[in-house]
C-alpha atoms as a PDB file:
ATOM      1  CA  UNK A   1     -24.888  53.197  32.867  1.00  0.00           C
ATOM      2  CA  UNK A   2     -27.100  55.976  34.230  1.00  0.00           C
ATOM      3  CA  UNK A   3     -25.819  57.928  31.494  1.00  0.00           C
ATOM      4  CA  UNK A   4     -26.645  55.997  29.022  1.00  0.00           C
ATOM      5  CA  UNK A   5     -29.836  55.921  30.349  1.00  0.00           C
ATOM      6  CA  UNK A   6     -30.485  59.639  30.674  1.00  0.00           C
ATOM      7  CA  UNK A   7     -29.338  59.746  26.863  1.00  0.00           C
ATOM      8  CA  UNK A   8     -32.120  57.216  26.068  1.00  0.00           C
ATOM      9  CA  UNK A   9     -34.647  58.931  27.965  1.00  0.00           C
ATOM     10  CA  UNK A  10     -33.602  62.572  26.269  1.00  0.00           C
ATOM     11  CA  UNK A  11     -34.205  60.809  23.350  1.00  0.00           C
ATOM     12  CA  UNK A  12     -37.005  58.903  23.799  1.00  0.00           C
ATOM     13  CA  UNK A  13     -38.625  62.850  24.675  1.00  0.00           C
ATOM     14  CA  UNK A  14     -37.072  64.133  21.534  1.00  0.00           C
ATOM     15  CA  UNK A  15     -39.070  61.230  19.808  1.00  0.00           C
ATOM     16  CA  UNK A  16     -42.038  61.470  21.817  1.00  0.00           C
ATOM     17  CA  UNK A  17     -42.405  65.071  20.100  1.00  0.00           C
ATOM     18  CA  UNK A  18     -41.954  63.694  16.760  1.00  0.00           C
ATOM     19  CA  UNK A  19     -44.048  61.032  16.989  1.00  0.00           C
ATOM     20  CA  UNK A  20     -46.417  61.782  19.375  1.00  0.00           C
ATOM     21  CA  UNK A  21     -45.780  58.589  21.003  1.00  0.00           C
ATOM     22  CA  UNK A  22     -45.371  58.214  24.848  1.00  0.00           C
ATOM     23  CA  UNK A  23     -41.637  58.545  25.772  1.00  0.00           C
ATOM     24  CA  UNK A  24     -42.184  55.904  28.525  1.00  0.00           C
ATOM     25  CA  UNK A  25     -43.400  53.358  25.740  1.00  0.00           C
ATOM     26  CA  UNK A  26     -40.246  53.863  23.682  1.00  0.00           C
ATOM     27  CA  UNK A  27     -38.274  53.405  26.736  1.00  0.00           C
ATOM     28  CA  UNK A  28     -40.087  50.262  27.814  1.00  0.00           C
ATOM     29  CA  UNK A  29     -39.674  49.118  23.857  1.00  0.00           C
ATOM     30  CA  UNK A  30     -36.010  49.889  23.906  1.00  0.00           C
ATOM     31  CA  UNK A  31     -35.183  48.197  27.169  1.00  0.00           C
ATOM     32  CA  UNK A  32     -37.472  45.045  25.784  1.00  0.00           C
ATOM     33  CA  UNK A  33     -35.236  45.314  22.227  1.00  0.00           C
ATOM     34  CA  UNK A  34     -31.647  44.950  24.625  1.00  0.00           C
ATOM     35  CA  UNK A  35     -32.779  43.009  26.887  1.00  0.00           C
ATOM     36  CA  UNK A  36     -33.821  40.483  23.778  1.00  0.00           C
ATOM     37  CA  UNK A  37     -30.687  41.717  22.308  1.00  0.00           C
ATOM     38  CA  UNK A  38     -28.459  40.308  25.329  1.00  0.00           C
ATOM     39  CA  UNK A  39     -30.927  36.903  25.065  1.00  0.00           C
ATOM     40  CA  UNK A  40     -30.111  36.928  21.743  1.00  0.00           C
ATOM     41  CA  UNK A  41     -26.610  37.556  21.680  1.00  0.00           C
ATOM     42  CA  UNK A  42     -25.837  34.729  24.633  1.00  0.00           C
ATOM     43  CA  UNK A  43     -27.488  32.368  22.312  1.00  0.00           C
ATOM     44  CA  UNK A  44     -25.453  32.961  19.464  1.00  0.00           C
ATOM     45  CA  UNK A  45     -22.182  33.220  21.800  1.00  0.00           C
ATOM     46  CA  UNK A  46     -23.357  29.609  23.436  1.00  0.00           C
ATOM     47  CA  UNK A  47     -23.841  28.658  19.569  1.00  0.00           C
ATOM     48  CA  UNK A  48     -20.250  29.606  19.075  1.00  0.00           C
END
């Protein structure tokens, strides 16, 4: 898990100097995104 995280963050710097947007706002979008994606996912497994 702190892998995956370290990944993230390399590339969350790698996009930060592509799109000279903040690495810590991509990582705060793309823990937002899974943590709607887990929301999302339990609702459509509860659905099930």
């Amino acid at each position: 898990r702190a892998v995956s995280m370290y990944v993230t963050f390399g590339s969350a710097k790698e996009a930060e100097k592509k799109t000279g947007i903040p690495g810590m706002v991509i990582m705060s979008g793309i823990v937002l995104l899974s943590i709607s994606m887990k929301d999302i996912m339990s609702k459509i497994v509860i659905k099930l």
